[in-house]
C-alpha atoms as a PDB file:
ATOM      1  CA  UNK A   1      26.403  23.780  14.442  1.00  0.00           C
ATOM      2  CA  UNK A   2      23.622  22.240  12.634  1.00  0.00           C
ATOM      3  CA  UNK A   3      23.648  23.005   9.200  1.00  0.00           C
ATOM      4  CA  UNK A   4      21.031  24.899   7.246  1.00  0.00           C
ATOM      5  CA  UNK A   5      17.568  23.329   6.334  1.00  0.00           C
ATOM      6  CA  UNK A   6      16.873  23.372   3.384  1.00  0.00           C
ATOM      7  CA  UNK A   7      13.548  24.279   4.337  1.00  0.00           C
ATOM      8  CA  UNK A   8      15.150  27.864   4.537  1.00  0.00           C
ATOM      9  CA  UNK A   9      16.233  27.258   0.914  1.00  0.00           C
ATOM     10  CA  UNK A  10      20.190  26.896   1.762  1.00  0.00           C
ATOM     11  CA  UNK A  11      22.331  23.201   0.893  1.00  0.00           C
ATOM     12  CA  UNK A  12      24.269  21.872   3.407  1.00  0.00           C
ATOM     13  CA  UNK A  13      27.940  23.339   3.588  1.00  0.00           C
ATOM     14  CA  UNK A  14      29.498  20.084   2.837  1.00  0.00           C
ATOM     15  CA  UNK A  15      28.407  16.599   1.518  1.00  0.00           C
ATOM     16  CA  UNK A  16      27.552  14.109   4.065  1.00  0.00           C
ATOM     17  CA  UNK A  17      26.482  10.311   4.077  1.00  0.00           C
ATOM     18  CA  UNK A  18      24.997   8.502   7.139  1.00  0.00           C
ATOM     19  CA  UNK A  19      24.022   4.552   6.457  1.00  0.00           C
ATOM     20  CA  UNK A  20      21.239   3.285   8.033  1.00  0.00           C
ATOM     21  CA  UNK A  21      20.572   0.035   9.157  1.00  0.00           C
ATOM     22  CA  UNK A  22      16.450  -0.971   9.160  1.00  0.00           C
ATOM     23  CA  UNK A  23      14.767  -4.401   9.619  1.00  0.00           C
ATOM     24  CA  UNK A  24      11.141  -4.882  10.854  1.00  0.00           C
ATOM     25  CA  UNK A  25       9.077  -8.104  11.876  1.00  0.00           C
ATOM     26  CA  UNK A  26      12.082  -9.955  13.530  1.00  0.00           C
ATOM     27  CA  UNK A  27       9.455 -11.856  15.947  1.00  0.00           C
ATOM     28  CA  UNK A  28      12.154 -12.285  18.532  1.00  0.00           C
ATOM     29  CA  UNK A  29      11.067 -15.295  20.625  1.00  0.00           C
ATOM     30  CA  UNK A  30      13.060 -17.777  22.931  1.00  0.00           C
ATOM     31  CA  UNK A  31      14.608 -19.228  20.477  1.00  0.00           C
ATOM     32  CA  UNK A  32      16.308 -16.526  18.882  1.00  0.00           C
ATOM     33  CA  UNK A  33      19.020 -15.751  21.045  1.00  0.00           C
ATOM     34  CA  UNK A  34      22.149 -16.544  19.392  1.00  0.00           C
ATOM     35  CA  UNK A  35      20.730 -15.418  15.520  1.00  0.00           C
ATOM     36  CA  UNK A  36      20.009 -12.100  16.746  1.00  0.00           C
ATOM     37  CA  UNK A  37      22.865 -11.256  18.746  1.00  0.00           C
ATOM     38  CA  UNK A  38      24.950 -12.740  15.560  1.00  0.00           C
ATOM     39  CA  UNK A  39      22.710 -10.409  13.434  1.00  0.00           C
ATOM     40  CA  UNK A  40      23.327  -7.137  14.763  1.00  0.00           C
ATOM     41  CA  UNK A  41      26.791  -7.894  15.982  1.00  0.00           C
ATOM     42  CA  UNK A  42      27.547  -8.180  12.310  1.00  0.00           C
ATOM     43  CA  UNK A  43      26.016  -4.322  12.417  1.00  0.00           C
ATOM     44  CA  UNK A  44      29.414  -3.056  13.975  1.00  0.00           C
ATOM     45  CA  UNK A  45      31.233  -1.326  11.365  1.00  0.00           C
ATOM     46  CA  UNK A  46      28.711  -0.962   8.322  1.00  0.00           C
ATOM     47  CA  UNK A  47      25.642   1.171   9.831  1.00  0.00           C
ATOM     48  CA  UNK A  48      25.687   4.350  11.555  1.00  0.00           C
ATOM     49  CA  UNK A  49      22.058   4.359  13.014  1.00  0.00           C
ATOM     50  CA  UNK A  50      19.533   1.044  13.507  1.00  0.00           C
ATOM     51  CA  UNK A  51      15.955   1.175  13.203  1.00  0.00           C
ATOM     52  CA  UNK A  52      13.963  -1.487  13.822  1.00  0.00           C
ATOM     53  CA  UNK A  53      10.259  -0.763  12.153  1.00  0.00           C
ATOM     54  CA  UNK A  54       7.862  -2.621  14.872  1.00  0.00           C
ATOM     55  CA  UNK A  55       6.733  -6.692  15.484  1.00  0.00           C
ATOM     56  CA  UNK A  56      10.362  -6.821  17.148  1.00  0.00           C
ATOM     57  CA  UNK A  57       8.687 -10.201  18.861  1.00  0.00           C
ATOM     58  CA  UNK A  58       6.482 -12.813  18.378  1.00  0.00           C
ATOM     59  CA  UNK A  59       3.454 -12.284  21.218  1.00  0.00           C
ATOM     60  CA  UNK A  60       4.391  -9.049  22.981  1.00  0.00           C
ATOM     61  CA  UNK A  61       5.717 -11.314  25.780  1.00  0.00           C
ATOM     62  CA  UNK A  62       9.172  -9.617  28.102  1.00  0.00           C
ATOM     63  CA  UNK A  63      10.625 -12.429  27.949  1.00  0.00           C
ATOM     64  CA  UNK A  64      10.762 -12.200  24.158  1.00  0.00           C
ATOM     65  CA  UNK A  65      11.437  -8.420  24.565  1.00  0.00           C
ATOM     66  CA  UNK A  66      14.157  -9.516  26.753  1.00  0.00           C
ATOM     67  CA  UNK A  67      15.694 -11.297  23.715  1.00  0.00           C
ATOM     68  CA  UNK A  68      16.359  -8.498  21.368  1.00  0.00           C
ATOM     69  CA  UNK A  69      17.559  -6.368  24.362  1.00  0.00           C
ATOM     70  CA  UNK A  70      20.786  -8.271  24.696  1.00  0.00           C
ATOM     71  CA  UNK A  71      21.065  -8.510  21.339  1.00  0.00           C
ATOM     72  CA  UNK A  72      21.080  -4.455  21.215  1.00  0.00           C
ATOM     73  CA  UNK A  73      23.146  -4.049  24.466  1.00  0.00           C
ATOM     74  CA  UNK A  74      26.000  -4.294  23.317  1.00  0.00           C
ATOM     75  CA  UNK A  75      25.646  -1.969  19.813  1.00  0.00           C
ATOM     76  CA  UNK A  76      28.393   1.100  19.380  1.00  0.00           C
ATOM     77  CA  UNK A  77      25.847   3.044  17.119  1.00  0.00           C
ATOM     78  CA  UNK A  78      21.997   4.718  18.585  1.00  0.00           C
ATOM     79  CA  UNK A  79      19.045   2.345  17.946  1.00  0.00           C
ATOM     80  CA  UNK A  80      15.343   3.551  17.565  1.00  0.00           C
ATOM     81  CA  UNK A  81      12.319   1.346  16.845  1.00  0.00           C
ATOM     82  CA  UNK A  82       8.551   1.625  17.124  1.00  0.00           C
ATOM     83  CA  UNK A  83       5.806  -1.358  18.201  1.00  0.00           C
ATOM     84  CA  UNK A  84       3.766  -3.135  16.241  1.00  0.00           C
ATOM     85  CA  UNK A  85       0.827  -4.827  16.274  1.00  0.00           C
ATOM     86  CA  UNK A  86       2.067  -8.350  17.963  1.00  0.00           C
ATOM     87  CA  UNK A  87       4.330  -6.290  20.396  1.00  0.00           C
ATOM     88  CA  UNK A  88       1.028  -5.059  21.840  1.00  0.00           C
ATOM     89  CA  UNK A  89      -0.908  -8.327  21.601  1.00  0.00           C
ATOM     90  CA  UNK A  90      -0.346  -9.374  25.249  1.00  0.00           C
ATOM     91  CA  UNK A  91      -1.090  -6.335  26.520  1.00  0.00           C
ATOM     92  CA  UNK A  92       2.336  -5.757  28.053  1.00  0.00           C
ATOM     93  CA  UNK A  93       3.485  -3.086  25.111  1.00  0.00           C
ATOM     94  CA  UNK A  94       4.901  -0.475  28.160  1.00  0.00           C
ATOM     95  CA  UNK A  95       6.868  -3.435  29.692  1.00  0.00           C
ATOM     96  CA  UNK A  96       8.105  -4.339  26.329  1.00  0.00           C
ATOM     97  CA  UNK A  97       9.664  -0.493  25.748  1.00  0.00           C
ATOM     98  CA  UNK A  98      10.787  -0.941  28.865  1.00  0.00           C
ATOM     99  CA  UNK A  99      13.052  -3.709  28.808  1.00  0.00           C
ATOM    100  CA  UNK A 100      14.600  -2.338  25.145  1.00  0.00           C
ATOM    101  CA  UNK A 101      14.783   1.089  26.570  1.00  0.00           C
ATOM    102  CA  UNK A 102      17.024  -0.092  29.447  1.00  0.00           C
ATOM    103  CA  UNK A 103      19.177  -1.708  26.735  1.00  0.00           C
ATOM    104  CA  UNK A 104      19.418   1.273  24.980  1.00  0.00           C
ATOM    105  CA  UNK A 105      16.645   1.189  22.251  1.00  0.00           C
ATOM    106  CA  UNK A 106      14.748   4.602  21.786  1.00  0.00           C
ATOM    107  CA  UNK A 107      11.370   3.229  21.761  1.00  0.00           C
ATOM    108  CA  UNK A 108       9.569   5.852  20.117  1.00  0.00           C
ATOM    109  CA  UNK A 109       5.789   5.493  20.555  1.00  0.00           C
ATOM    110  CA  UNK A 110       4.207   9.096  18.908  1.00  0.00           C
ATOM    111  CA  UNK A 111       7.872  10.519  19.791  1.00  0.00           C
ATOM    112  CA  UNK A 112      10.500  12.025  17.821  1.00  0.00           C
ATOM    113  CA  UNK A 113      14.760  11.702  18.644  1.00  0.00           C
ATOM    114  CA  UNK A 114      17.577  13.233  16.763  1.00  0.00           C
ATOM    115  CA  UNK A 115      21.096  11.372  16.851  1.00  0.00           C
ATOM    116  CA  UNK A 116      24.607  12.636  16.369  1.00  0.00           C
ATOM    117  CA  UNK A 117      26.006  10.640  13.551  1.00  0.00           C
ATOM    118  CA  UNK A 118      28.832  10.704  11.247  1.00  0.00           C
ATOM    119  CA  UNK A 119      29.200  14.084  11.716  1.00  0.00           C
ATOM    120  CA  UNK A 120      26.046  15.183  11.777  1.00  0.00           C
ATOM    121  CA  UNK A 121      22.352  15.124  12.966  1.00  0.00           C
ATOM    122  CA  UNK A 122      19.525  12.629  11.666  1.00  0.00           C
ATOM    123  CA  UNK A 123      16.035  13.045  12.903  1.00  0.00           C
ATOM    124  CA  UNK A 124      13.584   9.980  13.392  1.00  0.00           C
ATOM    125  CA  UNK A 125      10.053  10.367  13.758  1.00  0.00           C
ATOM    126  CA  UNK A 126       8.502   7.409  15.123  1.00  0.00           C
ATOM    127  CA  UNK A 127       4.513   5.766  15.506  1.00  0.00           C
ATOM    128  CA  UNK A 128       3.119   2.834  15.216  1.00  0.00           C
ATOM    129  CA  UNK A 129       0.739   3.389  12.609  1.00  0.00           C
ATOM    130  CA  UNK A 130      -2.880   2.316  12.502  1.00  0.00           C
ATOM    131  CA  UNK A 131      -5.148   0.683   9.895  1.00  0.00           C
ATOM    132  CA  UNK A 132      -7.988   1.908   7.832  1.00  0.00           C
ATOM    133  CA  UNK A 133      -7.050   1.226   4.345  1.00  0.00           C
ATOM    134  CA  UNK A 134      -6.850   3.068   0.771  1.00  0.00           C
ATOM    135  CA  UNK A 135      -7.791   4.991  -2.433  1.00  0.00           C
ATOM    136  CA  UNK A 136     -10.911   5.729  -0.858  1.00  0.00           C
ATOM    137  CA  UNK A 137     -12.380   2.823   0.450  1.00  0.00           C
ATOM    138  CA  UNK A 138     -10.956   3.577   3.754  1.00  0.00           C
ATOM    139  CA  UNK A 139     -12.555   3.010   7.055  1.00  0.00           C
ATOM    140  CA  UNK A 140     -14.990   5.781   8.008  1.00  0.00           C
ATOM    141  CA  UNK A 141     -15.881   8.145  11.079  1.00  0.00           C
ATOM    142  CA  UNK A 142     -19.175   6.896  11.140  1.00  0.00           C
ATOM    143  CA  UNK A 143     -21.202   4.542  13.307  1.00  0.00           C
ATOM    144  CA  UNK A 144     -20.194   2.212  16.401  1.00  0.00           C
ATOM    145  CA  UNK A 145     -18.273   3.884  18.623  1.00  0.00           C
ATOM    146  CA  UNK A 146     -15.703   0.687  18.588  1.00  0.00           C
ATOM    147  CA  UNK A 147     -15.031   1.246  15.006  1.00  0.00           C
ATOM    148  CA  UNK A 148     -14.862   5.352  15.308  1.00  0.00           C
ATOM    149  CA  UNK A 149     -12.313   4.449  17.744  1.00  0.00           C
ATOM    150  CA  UNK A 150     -10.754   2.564  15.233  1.00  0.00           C
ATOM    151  CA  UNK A 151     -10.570   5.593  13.064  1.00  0.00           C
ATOM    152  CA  UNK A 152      -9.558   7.878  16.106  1.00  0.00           C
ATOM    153  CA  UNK A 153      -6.397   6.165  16.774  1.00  0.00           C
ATOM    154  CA  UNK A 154      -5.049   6.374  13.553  1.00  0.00           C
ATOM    155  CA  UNK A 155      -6.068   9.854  13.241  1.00  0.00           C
ATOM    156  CA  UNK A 156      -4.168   9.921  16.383  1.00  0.00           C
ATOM    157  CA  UNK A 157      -1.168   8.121  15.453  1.00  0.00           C
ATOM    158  CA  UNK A 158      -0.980  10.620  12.197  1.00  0.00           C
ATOM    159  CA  UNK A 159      -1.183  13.777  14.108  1.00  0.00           C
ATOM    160  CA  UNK A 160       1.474  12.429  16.143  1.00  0.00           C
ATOM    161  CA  UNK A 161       3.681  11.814  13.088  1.00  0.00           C
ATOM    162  CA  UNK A 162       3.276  15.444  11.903  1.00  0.00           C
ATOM    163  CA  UNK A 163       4.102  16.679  15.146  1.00  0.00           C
ATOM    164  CA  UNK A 164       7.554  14.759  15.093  1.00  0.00           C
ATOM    165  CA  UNK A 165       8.343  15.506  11.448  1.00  0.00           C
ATOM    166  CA  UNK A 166       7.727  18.969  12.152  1.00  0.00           C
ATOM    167  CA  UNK A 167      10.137  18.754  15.356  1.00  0.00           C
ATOM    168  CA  UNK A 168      12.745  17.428  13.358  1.00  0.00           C
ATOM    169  CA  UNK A 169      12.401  19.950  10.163  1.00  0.00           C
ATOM    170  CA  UNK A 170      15.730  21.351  10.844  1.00  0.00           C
ATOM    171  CA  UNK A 171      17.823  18.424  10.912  1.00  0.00           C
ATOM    172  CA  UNK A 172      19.632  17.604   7.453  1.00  0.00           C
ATOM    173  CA  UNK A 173      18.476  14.150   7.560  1.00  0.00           C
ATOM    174  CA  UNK A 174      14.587  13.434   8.162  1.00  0.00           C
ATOM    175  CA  UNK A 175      13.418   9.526   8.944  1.00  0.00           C
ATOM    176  CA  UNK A 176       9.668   8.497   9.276  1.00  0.00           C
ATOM    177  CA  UNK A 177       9.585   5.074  11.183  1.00  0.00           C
ATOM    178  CA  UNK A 178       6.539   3.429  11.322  1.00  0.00           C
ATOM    179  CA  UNK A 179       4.959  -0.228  11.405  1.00  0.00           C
ATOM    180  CA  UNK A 180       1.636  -0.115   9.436  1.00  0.00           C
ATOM    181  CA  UNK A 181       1.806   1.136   5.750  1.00  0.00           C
ATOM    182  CA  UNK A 182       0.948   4.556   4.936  1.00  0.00           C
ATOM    183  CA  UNK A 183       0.426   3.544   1.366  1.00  0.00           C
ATOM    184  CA  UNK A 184      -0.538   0.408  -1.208  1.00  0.00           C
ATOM    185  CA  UNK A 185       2.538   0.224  -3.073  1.00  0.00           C
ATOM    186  CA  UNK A 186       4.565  -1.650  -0.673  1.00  0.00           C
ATOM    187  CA  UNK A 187       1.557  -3.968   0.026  1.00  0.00           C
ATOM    188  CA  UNK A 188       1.733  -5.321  -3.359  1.00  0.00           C
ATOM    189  CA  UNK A 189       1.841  -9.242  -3.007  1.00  0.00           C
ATOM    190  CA  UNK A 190      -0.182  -9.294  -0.082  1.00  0.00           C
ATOM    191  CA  UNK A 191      -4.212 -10.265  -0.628  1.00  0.00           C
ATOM    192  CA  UNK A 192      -6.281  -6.520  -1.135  1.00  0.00           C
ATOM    193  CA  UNK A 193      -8.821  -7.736   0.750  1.00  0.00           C
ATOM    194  CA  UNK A 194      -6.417  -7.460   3.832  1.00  0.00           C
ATOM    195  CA  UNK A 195      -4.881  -4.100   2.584  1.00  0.00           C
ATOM    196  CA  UNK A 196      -7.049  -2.336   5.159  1.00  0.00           C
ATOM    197  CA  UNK A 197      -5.647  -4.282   8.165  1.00  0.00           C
ATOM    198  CA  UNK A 198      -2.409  -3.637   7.095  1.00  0.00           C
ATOM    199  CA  UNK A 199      -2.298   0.433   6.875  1.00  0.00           C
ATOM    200  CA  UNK A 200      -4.130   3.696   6.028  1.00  0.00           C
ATOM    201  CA  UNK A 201      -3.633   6.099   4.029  1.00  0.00           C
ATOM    202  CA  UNK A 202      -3.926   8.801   6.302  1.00  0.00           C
ATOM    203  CA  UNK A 203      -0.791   8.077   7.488  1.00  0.00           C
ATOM    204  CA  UNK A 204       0.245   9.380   4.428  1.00  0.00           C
ATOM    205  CA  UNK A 205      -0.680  13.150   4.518  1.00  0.00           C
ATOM    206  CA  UNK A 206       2.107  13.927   7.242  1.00  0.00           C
ATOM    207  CA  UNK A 207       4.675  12.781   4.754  1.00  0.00           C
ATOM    208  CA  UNK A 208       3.464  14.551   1.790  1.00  0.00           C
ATOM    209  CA  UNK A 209       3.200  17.548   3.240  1.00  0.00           C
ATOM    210  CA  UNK A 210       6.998  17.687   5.252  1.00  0.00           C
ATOM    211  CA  UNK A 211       8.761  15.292   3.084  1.00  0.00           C
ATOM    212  CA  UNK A 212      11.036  12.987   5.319  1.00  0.00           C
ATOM    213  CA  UNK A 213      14.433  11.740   3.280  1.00  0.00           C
ATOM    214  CA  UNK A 214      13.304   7.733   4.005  1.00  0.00           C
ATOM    215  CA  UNK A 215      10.226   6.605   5.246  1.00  0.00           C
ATOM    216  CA  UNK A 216      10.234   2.680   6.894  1.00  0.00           C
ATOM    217  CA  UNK A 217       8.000   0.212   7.847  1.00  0.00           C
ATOM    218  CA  UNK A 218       7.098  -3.779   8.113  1.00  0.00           C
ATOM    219  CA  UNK A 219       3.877  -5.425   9.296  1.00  0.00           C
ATOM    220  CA  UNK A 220       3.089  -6.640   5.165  1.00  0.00           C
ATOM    221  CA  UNK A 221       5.067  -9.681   4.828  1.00  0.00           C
ATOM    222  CA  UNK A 222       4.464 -10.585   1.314  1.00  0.00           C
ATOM    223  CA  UNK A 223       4.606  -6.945   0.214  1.00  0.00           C
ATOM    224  CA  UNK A 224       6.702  -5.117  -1.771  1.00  0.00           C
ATOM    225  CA  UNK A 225      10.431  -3.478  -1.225  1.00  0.00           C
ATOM    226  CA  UNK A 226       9.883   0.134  -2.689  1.00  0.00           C
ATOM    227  CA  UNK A 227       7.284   2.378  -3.552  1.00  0.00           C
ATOM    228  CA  UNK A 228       7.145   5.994  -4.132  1.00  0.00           C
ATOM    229  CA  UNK A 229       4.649   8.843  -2.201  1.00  0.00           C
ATOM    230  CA  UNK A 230       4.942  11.277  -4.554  1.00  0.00           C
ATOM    231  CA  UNK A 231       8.664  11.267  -4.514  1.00  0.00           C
ATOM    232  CA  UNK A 232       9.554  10.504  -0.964  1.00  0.00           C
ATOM    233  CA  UNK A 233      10.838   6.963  -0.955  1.00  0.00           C
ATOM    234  CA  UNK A 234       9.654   4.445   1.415  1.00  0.00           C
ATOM    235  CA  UNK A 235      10.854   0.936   1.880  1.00  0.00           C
ATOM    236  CA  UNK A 236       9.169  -1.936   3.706  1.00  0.00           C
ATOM    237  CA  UNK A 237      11.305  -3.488   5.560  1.00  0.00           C
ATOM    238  CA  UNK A 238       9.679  -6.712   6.621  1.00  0.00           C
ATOM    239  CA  UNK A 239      12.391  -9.109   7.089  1.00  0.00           C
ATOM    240  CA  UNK A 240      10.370 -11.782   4.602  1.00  0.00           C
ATOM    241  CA  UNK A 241      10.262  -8.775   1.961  1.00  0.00           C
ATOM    242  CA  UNK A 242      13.806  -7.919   2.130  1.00  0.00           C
ATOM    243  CA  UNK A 243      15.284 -11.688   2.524  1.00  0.00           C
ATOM    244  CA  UNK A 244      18.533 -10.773   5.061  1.00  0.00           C
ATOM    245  CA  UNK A 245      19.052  -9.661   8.319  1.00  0.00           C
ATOM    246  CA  UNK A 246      18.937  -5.433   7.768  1.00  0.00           C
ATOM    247  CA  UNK A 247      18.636  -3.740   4.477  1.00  0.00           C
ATOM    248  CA  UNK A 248      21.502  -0.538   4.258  1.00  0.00           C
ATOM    249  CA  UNK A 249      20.402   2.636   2.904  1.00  0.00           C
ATOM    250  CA  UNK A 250      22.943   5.001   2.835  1.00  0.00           C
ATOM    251  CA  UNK A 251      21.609   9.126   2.810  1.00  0.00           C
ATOM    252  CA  UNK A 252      23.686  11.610   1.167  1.00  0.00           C
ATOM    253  CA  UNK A 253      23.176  15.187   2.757  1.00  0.00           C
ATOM    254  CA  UNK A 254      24.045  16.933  -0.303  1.00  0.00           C
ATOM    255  CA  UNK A 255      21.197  15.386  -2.460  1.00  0.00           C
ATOM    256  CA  UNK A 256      18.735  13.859  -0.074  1.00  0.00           C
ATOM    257  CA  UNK A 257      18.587  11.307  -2.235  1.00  0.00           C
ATOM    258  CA  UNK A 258      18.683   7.197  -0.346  1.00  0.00           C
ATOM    259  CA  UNK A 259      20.672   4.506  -1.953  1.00  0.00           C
ATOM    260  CA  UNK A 260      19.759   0.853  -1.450  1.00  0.00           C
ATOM    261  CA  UNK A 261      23.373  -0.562  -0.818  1.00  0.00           C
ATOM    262  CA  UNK A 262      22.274  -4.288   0.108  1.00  0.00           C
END
């Protein structure tokens, strides 16, 4: 039985930990066979749930799609990811899902998937994210129609990420996966004139309001680890920001509260 949410005001009956393994921008090409089967091999034993946050290859091509997919075939625990930006730059984005969904990858494009772990059940909310930028100076509904559709997908992509959150309000654990940043913190290190290309803050509004446990995403490879959106955590989890292979969180039921182990 699930337990209680707490969004009814009850704890959970007993204390629970799930550890999560998330990595994003691994720009799988050709050549990366043997590092990425090596990489999440290594998985077996130490994570509980894999979540890959988007730019899982280098042009969007199947082939490189194909890559990661045998790397992932063989995994014991459930895997989720979302697309990023160069997973849709060859215009093949569907055949890309494709090929990791028959590997067993939840590819969840504006979709939301709960997973029986450790006991218990862990929500993921998943979109790509869009940009727009920050702190006001964000892109606006106004003028061309190609840049109002810039601003209508993102509006798009957020709606989508409320829908899932609120889908998944019942499970004791509550992940946001994206790609693009839904705030500045984590872009810290990268140039501001290029904070705008690299997320929106509109994304943002969604997590504020239902409060996810751990929020993830990549795309800002000179960013920064850890940031704070009004006390919901959220890590970037580029693989040039975190320096390894996956980063582990570990999420205790009990307190809601994520752990960086490594």
């Amino acid at each position: 039985m699930t337990p209680p949410s707490r969004l009814l005001g009850a704890e959970p009956k007993s204390r629970a930990t799930i550890r999560v393994a998330a990595a994003g921008d691994i720009h799988c090409d050709e050549s990366s066979g043997p590092a990425a089967r090596e990489a999440f091999a290594a998985l077996e034993g130490s994570a509980d749930l894999v979540l890959l946050a988007g730019d899982l290859t280098t042009h969007g091509e199947p082939r490189q799609a194909a890559v990661l997919a045998d790397a992932c075939r063989e995994l014991s625990m459930p895997a989720a990811a979302v697309l990023g930006n160069h997973d849709h730059h060859a215009g093949r984005g569907d055949e890309v899902a494709a090929i990791l969904a028959e590997a067993g990858v939840d590819v969840l494009d504006r979709r939301h998937a709960t997973y029986s772990v450790a006991g218990c059940h862990v929500g993921v909310a998943g979109i790509k994210g869009f940009v727009g930028g920050f702190h006001g100076l964000g892109l606006p509904d106004f003028g061309e129609p190609s840049l109002r559709a810039i601003y209508a997908e993102t509006g798009a992509e957020a709606e989508a990420l409320a829908e899932g959150l609120t889908k998944i309000a019942l499970c004791p654990f509550r992940i946001a996966l994206l790609h693009y940043a839904p705030l500045s913190d984590t872009l810290r290190g990268e140039p501001t004139e290029i904070w705008a290309f690299l997320g929106s803050d509109r994304l943002a509004a969604p997590l504020l309001e239902h409060r996810p446990d751990l929020v993830l995403h990549g795309h800002a490879h000179a960013g920064t680890f850890e940031a704070s959106l009004d006390g919901v955590p959220v890590h970037n989890v580029s693989v040039p920001v975190i320096g390894r292979d996956f980063w582990i969180f570990e999420l205790e039921s009990a307190e809601h509260v994520p752990g960086a182990l490594h």
